[in-house]
C-alpha atoms as a PDB file:
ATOM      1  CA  UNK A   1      78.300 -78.414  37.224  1.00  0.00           C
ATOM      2  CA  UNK A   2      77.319 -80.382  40.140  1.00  0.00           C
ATOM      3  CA  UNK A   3      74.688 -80.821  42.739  1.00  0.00           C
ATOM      4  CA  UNK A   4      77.160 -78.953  45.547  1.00  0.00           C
ATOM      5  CA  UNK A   5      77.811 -75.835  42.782  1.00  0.00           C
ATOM      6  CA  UNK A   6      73.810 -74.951  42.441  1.00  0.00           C
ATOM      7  CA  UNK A   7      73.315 -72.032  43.976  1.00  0.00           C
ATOM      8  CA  UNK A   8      70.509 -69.097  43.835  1.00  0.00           C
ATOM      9  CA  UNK A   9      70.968 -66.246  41.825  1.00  0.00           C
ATOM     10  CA  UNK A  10      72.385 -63.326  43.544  1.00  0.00           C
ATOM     11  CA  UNK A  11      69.792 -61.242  44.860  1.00  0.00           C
ATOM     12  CA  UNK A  12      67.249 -63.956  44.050  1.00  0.00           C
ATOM     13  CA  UNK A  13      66.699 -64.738  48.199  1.00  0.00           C
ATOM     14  CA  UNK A  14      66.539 -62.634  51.157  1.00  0.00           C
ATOM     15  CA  UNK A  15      66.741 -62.833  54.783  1.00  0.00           C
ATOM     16  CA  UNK A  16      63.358 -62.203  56.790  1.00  0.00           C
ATOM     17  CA  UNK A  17      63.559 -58.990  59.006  1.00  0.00           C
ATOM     18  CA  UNK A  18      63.947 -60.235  62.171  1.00  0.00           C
ATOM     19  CA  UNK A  19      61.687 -57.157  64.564  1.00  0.00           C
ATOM     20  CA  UNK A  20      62.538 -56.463  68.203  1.00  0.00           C
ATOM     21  CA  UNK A  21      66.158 -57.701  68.204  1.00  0.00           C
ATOM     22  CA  UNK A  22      68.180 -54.647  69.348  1.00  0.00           C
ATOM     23  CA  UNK A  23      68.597 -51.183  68.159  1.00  0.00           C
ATOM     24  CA  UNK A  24      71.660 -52.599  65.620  1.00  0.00           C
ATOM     25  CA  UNK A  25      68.989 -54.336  63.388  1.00  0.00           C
ATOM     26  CA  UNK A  26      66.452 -51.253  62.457  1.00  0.00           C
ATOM     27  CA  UNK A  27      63.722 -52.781  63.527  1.00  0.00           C
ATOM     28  CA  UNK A  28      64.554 -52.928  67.525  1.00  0.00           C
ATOM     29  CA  UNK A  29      62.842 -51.911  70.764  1.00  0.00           C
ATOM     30  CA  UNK A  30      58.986 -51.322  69.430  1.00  0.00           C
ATOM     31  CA  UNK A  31      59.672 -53.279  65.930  1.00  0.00           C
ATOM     32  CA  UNK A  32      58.565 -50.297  63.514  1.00  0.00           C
ATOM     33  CA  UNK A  33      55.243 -49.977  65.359  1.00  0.00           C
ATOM     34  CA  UNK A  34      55.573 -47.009  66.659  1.00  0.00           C
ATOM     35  CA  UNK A  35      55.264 -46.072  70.945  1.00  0.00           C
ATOM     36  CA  UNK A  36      51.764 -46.747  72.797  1.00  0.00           C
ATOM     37  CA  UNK A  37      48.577 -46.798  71.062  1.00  0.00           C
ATOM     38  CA  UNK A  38      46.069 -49.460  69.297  1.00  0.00           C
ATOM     39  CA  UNK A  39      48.171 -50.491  66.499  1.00  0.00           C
ATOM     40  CA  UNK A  40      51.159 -51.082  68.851  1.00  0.00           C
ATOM     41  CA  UNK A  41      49.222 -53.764  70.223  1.00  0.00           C
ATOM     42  CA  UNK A  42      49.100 -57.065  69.188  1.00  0.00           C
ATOM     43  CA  UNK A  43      45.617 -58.626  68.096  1.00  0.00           C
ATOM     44  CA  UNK A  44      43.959 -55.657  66.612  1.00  0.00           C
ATOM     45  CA  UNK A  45      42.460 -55.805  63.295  1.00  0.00           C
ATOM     46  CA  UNK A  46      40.640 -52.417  62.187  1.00  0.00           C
ATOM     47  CA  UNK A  47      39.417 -53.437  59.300  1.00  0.00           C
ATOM     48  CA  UNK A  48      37.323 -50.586  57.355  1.00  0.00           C
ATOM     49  CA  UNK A  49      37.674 -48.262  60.122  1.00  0.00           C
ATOM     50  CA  UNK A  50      38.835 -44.859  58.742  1.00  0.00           C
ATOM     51  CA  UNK A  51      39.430 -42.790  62.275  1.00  0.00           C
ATOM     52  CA  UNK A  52      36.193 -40.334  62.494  1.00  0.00           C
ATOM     53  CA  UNK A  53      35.821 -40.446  58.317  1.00  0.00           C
ATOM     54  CA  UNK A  54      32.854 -41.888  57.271  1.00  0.00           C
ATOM     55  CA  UNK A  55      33.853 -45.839  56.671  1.00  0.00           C
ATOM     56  CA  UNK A  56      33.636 -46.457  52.525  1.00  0.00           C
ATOM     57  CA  UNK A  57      31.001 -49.517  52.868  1.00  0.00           C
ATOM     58  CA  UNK A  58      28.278 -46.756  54.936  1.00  0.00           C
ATOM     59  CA  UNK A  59      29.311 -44.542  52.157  1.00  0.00           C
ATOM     60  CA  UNK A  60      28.637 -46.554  49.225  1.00  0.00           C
ATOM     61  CA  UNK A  61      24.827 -46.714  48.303  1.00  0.00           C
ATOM     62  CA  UNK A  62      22.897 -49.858  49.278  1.00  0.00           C
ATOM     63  CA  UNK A  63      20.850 -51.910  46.152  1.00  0.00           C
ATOM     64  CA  UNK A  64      18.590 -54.868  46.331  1.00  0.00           C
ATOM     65  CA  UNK A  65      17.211 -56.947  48.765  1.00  0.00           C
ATOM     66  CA  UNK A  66      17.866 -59.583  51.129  1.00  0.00           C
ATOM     67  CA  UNK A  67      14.602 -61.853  51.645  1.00  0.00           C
ATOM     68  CA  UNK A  68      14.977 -62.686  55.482  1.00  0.00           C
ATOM     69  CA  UNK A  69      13.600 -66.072  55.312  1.00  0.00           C
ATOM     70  CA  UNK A  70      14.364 -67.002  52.112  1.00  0.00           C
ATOM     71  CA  UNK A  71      15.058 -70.736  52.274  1.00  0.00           C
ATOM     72  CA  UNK A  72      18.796 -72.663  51.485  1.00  0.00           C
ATOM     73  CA  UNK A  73      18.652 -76.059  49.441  1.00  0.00           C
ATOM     74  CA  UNK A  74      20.874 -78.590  50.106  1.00  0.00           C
ATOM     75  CA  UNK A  75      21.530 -78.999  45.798  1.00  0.00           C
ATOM     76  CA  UNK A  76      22.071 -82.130  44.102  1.00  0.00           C
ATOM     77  CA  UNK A  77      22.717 -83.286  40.332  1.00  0.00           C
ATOM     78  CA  UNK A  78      20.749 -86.219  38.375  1.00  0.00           C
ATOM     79  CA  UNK A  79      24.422 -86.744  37.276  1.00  0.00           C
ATOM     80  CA  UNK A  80      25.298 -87.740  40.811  1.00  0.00           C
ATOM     81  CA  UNK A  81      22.303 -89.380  41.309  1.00  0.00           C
ATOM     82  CA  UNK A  82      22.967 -91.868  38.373  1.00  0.00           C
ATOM     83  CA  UNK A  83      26.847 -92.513  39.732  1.00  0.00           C
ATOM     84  CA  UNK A  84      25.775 -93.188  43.341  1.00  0.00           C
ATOM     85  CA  UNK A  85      22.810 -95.588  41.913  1.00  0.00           C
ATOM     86  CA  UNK A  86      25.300 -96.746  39.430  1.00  0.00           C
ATOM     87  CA  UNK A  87      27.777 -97.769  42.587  1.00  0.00           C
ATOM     88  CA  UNK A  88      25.206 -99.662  44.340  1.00  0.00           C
ATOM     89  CA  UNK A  89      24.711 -96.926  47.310  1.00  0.00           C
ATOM     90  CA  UNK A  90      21.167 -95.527  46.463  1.00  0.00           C
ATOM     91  CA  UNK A  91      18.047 -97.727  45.581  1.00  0.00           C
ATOM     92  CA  UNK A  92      16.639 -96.740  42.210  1.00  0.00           C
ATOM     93  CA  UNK A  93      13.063 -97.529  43.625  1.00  0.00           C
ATOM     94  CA  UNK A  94      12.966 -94.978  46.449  1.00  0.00           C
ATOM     95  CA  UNK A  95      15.152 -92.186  46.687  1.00  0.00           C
ATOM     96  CA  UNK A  96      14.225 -89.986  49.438  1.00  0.00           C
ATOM     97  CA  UNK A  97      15.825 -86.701  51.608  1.00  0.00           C
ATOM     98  CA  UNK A  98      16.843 -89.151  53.746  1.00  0.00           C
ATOM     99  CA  UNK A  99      18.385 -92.202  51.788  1.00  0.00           C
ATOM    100  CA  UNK A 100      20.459 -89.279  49.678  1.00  0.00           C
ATOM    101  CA  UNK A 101      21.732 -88.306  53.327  1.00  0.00           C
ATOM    102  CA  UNK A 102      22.498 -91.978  54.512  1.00  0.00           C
ATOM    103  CA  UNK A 103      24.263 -92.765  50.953  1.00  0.00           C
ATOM    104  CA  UNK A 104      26.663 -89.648  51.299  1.00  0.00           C
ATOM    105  CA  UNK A 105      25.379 -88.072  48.525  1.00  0.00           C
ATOM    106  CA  UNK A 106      24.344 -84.995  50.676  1.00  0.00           C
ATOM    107  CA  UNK A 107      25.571 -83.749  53.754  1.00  0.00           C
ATOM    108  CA  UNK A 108      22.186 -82.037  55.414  1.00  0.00           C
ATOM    109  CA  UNK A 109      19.030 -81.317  54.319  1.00  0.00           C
ATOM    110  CA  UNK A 110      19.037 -77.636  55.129  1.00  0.00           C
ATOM    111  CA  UNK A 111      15.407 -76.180  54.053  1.00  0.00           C
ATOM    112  CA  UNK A 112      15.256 -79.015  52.219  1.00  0.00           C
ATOM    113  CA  UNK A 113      17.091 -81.117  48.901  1.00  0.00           C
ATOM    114  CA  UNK A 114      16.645 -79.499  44.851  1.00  0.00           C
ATOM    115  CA  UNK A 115      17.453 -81.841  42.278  1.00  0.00           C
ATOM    116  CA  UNK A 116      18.689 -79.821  39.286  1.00  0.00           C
ATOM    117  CA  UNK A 117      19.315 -81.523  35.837  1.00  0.00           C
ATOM    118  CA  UNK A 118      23.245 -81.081  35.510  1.00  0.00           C
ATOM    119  CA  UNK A 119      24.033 -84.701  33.983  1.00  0.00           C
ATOM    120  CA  UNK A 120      22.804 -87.355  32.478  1.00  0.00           C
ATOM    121  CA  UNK A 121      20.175 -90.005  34.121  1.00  0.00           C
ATOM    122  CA  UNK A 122      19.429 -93.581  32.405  1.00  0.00           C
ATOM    123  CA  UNK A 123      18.185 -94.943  35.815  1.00  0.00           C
ATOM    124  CA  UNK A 124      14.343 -95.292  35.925  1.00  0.00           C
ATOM    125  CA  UNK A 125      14.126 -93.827  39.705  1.00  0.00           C
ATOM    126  CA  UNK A 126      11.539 -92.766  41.701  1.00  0.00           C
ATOM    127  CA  UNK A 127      12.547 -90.036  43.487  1.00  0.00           C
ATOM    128  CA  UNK A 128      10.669 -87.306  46.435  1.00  0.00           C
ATOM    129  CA  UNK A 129      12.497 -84.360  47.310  1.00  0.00           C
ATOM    130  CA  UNK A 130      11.825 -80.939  48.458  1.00  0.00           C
ATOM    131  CA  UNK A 131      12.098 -78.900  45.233  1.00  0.00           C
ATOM    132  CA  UNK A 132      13.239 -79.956  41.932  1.00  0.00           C
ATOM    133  CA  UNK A 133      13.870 -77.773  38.580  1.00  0.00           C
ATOM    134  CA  UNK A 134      11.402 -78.000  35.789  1.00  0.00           C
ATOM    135  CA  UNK A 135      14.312 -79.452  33.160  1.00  0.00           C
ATOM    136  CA  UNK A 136      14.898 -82.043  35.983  1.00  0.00           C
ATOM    137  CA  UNK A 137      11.774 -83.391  36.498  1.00  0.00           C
ATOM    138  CA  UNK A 138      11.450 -83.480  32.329  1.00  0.00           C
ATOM    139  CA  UNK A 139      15.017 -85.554  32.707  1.00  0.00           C
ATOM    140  CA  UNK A 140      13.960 -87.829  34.941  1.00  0.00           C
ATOM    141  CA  UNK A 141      10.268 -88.521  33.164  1.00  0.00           C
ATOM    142  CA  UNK A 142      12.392 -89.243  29.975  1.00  0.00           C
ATOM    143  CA  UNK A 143      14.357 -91.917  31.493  1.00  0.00           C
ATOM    144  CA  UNK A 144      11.214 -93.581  32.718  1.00  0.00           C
ATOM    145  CA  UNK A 145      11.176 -92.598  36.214  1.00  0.00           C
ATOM    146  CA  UNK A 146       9.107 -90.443  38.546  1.00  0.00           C
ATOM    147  CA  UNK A 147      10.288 -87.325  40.062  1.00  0.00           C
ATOM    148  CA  UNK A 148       7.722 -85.981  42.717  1.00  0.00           C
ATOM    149  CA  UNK A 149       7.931 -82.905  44.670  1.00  0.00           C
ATOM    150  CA  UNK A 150       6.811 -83.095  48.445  1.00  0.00           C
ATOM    151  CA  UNK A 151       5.432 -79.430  49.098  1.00  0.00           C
ATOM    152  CA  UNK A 152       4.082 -77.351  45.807  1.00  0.00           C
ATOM    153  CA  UNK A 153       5.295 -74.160  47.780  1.00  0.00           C
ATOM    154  CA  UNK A 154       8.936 -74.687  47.728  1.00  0.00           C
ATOM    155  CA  UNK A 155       9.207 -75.924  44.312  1.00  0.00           C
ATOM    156  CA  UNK A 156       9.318 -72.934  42.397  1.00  0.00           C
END
């Protein structure tokens, strides 16, 4: 066998259906979509509309609640923390909101920055963020550092 004898299995490829190209190909003149209407335009998504039947997401019960100014944490790991001090891009003596921003660490602040203990941390850093989880603040303590929370009310 050579490299000019491979070929696919029979069967194994077919031919795209080529719509609108004469009435010889099957698919010609309106290209299977039918004459006039909505869904013989182009750009027309209907997505969960069921023509006059009640749509299955108003028919479905609703559960729970959405808090409507609940806040979003930008979230960081002490893991990450130790690597970025570890490369020489965050100061073990201050890290702030902002230096974790300017370092690359996070992208925006959002409602604020939560440190969460995912990771190791051997650094002894001081660090002030927004909200921080009760393992992580334990994690840091233990490696001899300081982990301080700016505002009691959105460290929960």
């Amino acid at each position: 066998m050579r490299l000019n004898e491979l070929r696919d299995n029979p069967g194994a490829t077919k031919k795209r259906t080529r719509v609108g190209r004469g009435p010889g190909s099957g698919k010609g003149k309106m290209g299977g979509r039918g004459i006039k209407g909505q869904k013989s335009r182009s750009g027309v998504a209907i997505n969960g509309y069921e023509g006059g039947q009640m749509p299955l997401y108003q028919r479905l019960p609703k559960r729970g609640f959405n808090k409507p100014n609940r806040k979003a944490f930008a979230v960081v790991n002490l893991g990450l923390i130790q690597k970025f001090i570890d490369l020489g891009k965050l100061d073990a003596a201050n890290v702030t909101e902002d230096t974790l921003i300017s370092s690359g660490l996070v992208r925006r602040k959002l409602d604020g920055i939560r440190v969460l203990a995912k990771g190791e941390i051997t650094a002894k850093a001081t660090i002030t963020v927004t909200g921080a989880s009760a393992a992580a603040v334990e994690a840091v303590a233990k490696a001899g550092g300081a982990l301080t929370v700016a505002t009691a009310a959105a460290a929960e």
